[in-house]
C-alpha atoms as a PDB file:
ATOM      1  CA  UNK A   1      -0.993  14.806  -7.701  1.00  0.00           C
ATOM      2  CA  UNK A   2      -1.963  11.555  -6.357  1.00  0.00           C
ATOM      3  CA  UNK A   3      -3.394  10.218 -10.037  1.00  0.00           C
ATOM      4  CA  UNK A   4      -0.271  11.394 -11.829  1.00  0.00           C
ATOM      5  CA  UNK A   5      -1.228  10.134 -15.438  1.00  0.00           C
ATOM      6  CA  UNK A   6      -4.116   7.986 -14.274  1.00  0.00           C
ATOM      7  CA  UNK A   7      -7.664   9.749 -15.529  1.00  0.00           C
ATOM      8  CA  UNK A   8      -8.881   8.400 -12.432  1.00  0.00           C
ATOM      9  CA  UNK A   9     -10.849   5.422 -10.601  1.00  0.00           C
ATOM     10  CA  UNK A  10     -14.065   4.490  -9.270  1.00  0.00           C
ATOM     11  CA  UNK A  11     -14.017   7.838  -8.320  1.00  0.00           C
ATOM     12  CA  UNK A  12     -11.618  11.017  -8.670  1.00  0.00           C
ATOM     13  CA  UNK A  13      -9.904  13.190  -6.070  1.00  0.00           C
ATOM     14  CA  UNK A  14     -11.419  16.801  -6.109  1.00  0.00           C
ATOM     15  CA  UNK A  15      -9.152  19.198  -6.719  1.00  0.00           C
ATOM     16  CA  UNK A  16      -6.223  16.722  -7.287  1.00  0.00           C
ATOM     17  CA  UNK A  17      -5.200  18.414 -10.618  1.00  0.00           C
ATOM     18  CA  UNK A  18      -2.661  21.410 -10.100  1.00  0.00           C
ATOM     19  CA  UNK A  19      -0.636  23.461 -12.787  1.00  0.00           C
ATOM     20  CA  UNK A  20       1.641  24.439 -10.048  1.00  0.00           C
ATOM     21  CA  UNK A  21       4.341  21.963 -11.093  1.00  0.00           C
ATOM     22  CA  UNK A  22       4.159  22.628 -14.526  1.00  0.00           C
ATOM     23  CA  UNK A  23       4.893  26.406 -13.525  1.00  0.00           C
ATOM     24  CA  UNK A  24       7.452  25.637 -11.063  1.00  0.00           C
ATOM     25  CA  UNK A  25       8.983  23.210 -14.038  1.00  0.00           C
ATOM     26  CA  UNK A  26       8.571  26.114 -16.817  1.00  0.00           C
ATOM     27  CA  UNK A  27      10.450  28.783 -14.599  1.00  0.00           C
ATOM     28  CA  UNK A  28      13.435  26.144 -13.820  1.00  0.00           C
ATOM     29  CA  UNK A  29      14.020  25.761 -17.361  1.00  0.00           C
ATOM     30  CA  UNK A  30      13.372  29.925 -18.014  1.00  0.00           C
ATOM     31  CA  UNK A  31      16.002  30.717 -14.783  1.00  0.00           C
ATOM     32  CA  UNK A  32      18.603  27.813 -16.421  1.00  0.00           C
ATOM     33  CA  UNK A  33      18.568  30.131 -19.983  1.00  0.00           C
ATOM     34  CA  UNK A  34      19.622  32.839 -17.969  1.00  0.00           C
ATOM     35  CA  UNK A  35      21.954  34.198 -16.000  1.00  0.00           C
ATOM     36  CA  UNK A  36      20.076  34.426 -12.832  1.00  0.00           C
ATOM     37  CA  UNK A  37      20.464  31.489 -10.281  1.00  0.00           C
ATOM     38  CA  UNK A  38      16.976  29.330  -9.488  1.00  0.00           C
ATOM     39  CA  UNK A  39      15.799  30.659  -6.269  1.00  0.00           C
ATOM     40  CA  UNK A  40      12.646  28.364  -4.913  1.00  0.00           C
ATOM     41  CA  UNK A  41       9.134  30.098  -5.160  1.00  0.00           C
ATOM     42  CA  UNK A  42       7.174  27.773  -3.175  1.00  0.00           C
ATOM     43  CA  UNK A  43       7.192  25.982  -0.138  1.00  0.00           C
ATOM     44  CA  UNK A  44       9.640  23.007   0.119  1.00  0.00           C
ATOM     45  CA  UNK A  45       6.849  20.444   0.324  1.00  0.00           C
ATOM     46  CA  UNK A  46       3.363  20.084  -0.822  1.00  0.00           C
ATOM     47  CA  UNK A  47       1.623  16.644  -1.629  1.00  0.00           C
ATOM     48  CA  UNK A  48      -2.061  15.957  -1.882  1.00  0.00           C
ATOM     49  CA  UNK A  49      -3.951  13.935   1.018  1.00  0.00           C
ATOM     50  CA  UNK A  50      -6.392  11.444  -0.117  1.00  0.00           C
ATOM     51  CA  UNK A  51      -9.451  10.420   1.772  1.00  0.00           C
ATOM     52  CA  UNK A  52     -12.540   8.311   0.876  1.00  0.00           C
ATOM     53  CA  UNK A  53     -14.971   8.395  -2.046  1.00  0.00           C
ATOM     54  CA  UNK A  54     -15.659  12.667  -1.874  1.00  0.00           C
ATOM     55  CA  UNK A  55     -19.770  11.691  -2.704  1.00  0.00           C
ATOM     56  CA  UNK A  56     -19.673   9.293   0.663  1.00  0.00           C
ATOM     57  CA  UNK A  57     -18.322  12.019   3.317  1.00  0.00           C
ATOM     58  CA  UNK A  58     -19.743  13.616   5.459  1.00  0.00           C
ATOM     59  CA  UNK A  59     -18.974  17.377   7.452  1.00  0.00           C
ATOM     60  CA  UNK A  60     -16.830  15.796   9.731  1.00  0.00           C
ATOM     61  CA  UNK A  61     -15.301  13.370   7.438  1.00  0.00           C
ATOM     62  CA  UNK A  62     -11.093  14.589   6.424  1.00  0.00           C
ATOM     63  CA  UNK A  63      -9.201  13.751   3.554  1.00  0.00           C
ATOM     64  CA  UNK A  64      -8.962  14.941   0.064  1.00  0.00           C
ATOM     65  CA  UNK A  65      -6.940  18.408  -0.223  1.00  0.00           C
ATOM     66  CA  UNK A  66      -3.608  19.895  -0.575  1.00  0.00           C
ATOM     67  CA  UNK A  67      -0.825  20.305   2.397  1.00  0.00           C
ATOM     68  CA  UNK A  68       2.321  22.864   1.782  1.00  0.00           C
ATOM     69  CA  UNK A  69       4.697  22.573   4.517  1.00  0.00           C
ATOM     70  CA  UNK A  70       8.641  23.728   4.902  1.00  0.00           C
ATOM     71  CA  UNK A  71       9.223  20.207   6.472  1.00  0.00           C
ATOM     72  CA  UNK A  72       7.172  16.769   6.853  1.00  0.00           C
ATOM     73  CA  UNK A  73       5.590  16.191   9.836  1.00  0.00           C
ATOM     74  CA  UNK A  74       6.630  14.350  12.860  1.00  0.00           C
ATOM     75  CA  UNK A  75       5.246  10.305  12.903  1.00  0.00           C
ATOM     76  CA  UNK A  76       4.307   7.803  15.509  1.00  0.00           C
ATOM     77  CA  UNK A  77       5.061   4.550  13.946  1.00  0.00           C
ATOM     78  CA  UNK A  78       1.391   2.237  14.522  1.00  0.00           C
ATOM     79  CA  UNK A  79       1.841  -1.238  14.705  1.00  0.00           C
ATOM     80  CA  UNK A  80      -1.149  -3.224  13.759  1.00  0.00           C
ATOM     81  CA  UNK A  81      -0.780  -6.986  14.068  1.00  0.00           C
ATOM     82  CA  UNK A  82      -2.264  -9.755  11.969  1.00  0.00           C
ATOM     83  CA  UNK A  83      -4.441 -11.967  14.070  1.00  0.00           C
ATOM     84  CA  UNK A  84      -5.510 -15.812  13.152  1.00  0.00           C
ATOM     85  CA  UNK A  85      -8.857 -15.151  12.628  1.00  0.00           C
ATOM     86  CA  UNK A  86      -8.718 -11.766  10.181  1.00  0.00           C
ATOM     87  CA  UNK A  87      -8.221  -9.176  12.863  1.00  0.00           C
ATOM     88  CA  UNK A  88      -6.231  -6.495  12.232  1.00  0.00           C
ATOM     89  CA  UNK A  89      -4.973  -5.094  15.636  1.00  0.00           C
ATOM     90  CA  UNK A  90      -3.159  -2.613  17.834  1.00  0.00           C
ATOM     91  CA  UNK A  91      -2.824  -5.285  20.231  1.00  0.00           C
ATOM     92  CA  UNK A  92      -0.357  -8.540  19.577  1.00  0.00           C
ATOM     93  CA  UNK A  93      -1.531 -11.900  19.507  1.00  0.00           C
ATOM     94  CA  UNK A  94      -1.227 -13.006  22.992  1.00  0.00           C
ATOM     95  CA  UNK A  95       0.784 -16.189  23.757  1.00  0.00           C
ATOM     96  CA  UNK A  96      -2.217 -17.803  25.176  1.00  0.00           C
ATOM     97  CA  UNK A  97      -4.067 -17.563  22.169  1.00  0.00           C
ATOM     98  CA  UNK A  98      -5.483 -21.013  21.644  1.00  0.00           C
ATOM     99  CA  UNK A  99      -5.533 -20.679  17.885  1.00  0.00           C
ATOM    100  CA  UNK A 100      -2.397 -20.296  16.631  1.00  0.00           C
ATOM    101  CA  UNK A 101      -3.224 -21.792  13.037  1.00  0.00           C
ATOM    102  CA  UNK A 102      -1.370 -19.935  10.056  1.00  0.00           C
ATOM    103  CA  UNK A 103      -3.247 -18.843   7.250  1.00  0.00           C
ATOM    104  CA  UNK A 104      -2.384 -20.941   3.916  1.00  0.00           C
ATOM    105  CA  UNK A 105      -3.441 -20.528  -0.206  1.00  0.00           C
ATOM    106  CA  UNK A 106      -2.705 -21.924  -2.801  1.00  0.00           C
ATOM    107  CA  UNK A 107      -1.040 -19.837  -5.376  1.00  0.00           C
ATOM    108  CA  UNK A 108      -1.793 -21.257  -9.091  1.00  0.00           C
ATOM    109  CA  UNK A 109       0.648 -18.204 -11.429  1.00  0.00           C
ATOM    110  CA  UNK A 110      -1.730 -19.441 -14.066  1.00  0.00           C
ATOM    111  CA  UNK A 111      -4.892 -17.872 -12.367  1.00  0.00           C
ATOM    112  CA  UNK A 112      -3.583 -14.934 -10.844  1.00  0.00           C
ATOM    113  CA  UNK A 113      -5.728 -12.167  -8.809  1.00  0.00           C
ATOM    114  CA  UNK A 114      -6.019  -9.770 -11.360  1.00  0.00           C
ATOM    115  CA  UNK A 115      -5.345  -6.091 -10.795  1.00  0.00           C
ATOM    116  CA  UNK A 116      -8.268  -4.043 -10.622  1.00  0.00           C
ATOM    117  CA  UNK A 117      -6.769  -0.725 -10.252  1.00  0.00           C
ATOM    118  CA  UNK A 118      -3.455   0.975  -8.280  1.00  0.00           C
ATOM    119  CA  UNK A 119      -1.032   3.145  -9.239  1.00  0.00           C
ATOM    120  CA  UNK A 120      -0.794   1.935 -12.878  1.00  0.00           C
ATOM    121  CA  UNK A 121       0.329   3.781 -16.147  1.00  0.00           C
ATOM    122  CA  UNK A 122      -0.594   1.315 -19.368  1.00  0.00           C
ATOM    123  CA  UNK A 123      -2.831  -1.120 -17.459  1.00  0.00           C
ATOM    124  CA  UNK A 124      -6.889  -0.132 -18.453  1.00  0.00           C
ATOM    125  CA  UNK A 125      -7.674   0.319 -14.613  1.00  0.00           C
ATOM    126  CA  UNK A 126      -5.659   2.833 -12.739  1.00  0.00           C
ATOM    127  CA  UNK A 127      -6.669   5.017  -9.261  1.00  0.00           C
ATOM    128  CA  UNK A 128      -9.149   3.554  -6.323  1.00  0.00           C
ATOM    129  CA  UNK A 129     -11.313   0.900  -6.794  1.00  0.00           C
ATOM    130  CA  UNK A 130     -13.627  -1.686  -4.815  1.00  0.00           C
ATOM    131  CA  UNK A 131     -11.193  -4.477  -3.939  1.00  0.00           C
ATOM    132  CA  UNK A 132     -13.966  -6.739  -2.474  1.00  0.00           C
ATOM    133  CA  UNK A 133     -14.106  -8.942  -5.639  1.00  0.00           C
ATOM    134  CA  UNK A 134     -10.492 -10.270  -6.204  1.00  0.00           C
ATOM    135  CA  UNK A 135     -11.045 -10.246  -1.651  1.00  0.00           C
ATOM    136  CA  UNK A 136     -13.815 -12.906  -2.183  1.00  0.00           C
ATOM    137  CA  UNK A 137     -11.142 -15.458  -3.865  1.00  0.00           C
ATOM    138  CA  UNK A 138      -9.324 -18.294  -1.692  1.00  0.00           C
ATOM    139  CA  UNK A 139      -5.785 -17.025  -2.505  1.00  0.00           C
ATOM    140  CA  UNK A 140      -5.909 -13.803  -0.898  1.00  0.00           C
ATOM    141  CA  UNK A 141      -6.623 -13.108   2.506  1.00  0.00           C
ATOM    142  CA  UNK A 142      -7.599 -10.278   4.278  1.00  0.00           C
ATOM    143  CA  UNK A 143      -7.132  -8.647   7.902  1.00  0.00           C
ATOM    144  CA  UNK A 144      -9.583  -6.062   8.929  1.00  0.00           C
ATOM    145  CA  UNK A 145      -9.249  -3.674  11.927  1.00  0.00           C
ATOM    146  CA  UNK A 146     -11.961  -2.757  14.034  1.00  0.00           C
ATOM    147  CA  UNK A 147     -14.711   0.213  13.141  1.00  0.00           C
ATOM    148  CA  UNK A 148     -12.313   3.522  14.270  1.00  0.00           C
ATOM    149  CA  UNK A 149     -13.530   5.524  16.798  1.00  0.00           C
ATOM    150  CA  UNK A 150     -11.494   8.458  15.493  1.00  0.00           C
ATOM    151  CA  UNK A 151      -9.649   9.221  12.072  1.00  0.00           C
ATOM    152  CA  UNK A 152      -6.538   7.936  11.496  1.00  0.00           C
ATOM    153  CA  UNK A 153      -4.153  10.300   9.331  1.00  0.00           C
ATOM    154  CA  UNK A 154      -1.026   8.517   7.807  1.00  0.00           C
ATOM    155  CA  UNK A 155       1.800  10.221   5.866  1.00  0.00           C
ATOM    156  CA  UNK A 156       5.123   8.776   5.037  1.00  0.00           C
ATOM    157  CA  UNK A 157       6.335   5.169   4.047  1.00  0.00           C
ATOM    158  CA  UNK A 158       3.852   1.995   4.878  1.00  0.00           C
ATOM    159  CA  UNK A 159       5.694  -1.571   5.526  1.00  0.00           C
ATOM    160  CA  UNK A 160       4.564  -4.618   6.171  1.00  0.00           C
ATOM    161  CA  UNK A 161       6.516  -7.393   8.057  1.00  0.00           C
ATOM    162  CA  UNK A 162       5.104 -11.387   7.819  1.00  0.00           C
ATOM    163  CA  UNK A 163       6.315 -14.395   8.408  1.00  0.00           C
ATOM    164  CA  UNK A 164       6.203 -16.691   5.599  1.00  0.00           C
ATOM    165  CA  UNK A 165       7.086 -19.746   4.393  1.00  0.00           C
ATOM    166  CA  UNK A 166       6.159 -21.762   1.087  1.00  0.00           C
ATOM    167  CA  UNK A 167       6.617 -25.569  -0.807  1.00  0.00           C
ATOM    168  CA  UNK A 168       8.351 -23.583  -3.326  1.00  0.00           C
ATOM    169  CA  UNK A 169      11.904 -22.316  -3.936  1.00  0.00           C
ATOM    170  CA  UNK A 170      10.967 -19.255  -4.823  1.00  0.00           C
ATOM    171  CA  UNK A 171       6.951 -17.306  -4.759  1.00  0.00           C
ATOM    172  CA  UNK A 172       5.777 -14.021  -4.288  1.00  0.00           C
ATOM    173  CA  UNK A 173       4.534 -12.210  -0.862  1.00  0.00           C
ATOM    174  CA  UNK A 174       1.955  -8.858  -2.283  1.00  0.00           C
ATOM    175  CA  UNK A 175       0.900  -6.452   0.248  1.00  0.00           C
ATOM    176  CA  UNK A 176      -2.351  -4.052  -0.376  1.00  0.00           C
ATOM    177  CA  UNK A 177      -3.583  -1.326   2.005  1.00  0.00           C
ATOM    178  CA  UNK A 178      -7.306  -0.369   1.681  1.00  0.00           C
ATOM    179  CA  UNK A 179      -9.711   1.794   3.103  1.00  0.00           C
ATOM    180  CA  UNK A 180     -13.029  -0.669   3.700  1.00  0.00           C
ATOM    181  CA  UNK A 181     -16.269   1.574   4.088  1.00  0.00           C
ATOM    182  CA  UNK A 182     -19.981   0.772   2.883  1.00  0.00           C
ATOM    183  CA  UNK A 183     -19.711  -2.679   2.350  1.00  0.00           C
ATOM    184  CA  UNK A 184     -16.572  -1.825  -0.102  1.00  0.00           C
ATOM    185  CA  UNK A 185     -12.526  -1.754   0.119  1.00  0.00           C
ATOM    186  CA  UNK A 186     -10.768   0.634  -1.918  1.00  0.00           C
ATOM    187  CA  UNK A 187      -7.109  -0.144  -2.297  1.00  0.00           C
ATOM    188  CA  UNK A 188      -4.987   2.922  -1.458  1.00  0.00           C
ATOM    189  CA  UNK A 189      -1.616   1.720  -2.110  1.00  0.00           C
ATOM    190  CA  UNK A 190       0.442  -1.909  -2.680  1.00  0.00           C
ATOM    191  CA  UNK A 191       3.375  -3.708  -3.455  1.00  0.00           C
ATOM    192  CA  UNK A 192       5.509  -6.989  -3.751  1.00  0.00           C
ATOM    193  CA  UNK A 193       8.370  -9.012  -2.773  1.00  0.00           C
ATOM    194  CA  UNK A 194      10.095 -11.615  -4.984  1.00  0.00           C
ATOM    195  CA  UNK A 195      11.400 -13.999  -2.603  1.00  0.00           C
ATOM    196  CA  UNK A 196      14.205 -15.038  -4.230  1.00  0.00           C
ATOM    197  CA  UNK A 197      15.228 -11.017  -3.840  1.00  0.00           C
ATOM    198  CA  UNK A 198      14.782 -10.658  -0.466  1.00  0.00           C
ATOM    199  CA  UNK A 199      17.859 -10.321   0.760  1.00  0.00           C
ATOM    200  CA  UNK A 200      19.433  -8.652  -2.265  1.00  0.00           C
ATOM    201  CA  UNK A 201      18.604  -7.015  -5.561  1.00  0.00           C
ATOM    202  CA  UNK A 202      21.869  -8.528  -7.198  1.00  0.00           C
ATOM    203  CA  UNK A 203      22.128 -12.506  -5.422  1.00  0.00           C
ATOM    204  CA  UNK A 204      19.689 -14.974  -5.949  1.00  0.00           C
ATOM    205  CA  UNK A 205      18.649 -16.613  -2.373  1.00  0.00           C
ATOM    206  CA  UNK A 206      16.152 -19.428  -2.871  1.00  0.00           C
ATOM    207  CA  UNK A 207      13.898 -20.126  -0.010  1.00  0.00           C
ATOM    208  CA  UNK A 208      13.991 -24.057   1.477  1.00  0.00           C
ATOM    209  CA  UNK A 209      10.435 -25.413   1.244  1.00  0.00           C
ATOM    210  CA  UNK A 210       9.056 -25.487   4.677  1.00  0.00           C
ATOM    211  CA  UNK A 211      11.296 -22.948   6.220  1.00  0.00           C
ATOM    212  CA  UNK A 212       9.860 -19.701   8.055  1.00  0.00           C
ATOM    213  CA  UNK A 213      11.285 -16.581   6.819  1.00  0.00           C
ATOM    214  CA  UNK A 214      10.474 -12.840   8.052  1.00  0.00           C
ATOM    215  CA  UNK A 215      10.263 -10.674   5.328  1.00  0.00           C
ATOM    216  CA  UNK A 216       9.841  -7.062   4.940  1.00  0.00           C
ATOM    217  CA  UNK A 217       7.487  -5.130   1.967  1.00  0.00           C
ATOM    218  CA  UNK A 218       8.130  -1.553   1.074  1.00  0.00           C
ATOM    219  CA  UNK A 219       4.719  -0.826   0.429  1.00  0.00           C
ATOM    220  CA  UNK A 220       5.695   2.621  -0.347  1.00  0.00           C
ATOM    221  CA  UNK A 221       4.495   6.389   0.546  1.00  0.00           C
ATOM    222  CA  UNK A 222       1.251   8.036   0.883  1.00  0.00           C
ATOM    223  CA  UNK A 223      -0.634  10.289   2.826  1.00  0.00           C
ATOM    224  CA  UNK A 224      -4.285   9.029   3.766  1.00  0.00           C
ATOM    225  CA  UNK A 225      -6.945  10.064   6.037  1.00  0.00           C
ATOM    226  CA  UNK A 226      -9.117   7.065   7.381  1.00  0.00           C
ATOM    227  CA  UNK A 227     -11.898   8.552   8.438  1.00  0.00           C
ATOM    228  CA  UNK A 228     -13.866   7.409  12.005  1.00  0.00           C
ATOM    229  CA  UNK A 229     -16.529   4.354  11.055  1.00  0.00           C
ATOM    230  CA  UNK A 230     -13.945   3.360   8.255  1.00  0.00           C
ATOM    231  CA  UNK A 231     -12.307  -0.180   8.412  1.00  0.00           C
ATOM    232  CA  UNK A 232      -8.120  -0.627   7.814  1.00  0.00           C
ATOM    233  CA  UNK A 233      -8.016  -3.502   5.790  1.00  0.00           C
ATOM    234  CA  UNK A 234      -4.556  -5.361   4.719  1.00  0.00           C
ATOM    235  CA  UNK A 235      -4.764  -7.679   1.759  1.00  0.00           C
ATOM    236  CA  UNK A 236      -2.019 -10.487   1.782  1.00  0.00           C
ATOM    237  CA  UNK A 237      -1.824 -12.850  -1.547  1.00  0.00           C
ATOM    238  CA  UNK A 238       0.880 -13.876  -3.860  1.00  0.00           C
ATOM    239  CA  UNK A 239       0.074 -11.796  -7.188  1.00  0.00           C
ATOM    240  CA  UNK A 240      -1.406  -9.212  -8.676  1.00  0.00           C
ATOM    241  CA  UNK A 241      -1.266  -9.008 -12.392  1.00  0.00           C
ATOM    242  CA  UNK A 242      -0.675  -7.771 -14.610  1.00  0.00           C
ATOM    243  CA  UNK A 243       0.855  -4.786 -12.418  1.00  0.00           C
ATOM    244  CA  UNK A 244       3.244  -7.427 -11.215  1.00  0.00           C
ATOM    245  CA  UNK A 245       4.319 -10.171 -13.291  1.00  0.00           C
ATOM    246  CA  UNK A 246       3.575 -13.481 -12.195  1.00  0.00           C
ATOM    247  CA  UNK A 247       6.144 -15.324 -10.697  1.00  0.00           C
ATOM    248  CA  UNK A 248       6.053 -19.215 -11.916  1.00  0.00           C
ATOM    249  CA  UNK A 249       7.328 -20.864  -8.285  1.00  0.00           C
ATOM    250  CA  UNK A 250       9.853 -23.222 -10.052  1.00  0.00           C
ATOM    251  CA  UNK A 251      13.123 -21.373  -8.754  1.00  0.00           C
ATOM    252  CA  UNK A 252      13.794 -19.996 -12.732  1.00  0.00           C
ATOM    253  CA  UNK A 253      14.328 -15.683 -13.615  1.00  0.00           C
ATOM    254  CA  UNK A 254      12.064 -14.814 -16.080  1.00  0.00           C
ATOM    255  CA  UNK A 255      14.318 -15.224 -18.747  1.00  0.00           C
ATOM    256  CA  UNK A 256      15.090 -18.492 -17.670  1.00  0.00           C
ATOM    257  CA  UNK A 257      10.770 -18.917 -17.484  1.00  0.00           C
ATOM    258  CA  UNK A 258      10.167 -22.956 -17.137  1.00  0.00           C
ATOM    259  CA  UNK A 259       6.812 -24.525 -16.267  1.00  0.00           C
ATOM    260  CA  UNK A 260       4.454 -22.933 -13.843  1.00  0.00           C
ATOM    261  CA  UNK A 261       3.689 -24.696 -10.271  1.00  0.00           C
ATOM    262  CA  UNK A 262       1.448 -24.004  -7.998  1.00  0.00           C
ATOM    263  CA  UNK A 263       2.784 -22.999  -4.866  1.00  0.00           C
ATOM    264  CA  UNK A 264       1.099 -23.358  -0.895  1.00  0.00           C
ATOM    265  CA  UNK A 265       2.162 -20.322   0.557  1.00  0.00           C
ATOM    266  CA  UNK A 266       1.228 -19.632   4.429  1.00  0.00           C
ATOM    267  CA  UNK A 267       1.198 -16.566   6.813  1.00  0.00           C
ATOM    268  CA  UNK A 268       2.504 -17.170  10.023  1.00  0.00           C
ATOM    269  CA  UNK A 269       0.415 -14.734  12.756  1.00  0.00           C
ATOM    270  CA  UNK A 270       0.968 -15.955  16.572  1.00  0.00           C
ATOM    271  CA  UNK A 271       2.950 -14.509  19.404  1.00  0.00           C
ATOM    272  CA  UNK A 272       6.426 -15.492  17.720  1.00  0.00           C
ATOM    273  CA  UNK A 273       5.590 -14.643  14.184  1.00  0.00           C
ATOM    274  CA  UNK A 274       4.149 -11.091  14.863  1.00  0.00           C
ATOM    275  CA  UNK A 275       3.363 -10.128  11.311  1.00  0.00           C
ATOM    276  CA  UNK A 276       2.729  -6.778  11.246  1.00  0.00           C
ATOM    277  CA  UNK A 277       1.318  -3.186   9.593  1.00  0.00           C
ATOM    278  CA  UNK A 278       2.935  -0.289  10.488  1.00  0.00           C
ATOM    279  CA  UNK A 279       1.935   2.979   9.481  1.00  0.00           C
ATOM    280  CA  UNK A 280       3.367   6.593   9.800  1.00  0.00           C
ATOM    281  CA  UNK A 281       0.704   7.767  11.962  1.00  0.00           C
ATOM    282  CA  UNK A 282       0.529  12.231  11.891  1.00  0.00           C
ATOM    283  CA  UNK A 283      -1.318  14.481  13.549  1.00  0.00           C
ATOM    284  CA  UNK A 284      -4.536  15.561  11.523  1.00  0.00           C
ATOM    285  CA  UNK A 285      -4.615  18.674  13.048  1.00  0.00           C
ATOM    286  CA  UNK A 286      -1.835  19.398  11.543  1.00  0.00           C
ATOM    287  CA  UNK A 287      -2.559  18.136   8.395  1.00  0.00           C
ATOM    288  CA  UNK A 288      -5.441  20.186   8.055  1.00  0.00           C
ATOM    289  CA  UNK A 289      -3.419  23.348   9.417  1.00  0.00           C
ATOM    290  CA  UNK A 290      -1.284  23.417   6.460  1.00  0.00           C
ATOM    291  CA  UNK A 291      -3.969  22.868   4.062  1.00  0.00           C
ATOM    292  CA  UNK A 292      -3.107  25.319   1.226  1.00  0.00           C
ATOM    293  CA  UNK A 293      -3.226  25.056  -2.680  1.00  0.00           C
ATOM    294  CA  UNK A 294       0.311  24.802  -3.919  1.00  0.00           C
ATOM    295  CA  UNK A 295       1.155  28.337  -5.778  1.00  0.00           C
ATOM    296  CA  UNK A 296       4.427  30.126  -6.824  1.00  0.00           C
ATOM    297  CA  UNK A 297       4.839  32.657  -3.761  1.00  0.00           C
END
């Protein structure tokens, strides 16, 4: 279910609501009481796969239903590299690129890009929703791919890799993939990395101002169908609250909080700071091929 306990966005996923775990769930529990081992009744995998806004496609247009498979597909890993001037490419930035300028913000934790939507549980907006707003600000910048000539069908776990560097001893690096049709960009699925975590989850590493670092985001899983005439659009910024809290740039934990400064963070994007998208490219085909409504068998 791709809303989980979210009611649901800008717009809803047809069909997204099943009662086939809740079944599956029930006769676990019903098999565990008894003395009869738990044998599986459905296929080993089934997950939904979003597509667009279901009131904007068209006949051709994928996306939106149910997949039950014994095993997940094969993936081509695409690489999609951030250009200087927004581009979001399958082709590297070449070496003789004449601009080679990195991309810089300011990041203020006191004015934060606010979340508007995700996949949130207590925060009031949860599921897709039009991203262009919080795109419009000076702190987050965006890299958009050409119009696709053909759909695009990702399933598996998105990363992004940038190059980065900040005035601060520690600042955030957020990561948001959207789908950008009809003038709007609906965020599909994001996440963050604390730099003074990247390099462990238990040691504190503070960055030296000025230094280049590559970093790496686990943006997560998903399975997504952008559609031919859509837009992949990758959102780079330094917050997005309150789904993450803010980080205050001064080096201190949370705990430790401090007074808030405001950090100039920068993307680095030429031919020896390749940051990159890479997504779990499938074959739609194939997608479509298992299409099936997840039942007990």
């Amino acid at each position: 279910d791709p809303l989980g306990h979210c009611g649901g966005g800008e717009y809803r996923f047809p069909r997204a609501r099943n009662t086939w775990m809740l079944q599956i769930t029930y006769d676990m529990f019903e098999q565990a009481q008894s003395s009869t081992p738990y044998t599986s009744q459905s296929l080993s995998i089934c997950f939904y796969v979003m597509g667009p806004d279901p009131n904007t496609m068209s006949d051709s247009d994928a996306g939106n239903f149910w997949v039950c498979m014994d095993e997940f597909l094969p993936y081509t890993d695409s690489f999609y590299y951030l250009h200087p001037d927004g581009l979001l490419s399958t082709d590297p930035v070449s070496a003789s690129n004449p601009n080679t300028d990195p991309s810089s913000y300011d990041y203020d934790p006191t004015f934060p890009v606010p979340t508007i939507g995700g996949n949130n549980l207590v925060i009031p907006t949860c599921g897709p929703y039009d991203q262009t707003v919080v795109e419009s600000r000076d702190d987050v910048i965006t890299f958009t791919s050409p119009v696709l000539q053909e759909a695009v069908a990702v399933t598996g776990n998105i990363t992004v890799t940038l190059f980065v560097s900040s005035n601060a001893t520690d600042t955030d690096f957020t990561a948001k993939l959207n789908d950008f049709y009809d003038g709007k960009s609906y965020n599909i699925i994001d996440n963050v990395i604390r730099m003074r975590w990247r390099d462990s989850r238990k040691t504190v590493t503070l960055m030296e101002p000025g230094e280049v670092y590559e970093v790496s985001i686990p943006v997560g899983p998903t399975s997504y169908v952008f559609n031919a005439g859509h837009q992949i659009r990758l959102d780079i910024s330094s917050s997005n609250y309150p789904r993450f809290s803010t980080n205050l740039n001064n080096g201190n934990t949370i705990n430790e909080k401090g007074e808030p400064e405001v950090a100039q963070n920068t993307i680095y994007h030429d031919s020896d700071h390749p940051s990159t998208l890479i997504l779990p490219v499938v074959s739609l085909s194939a997608l479509q091929q298992a299409s099936s409504s997840p039942k007990i068998q």
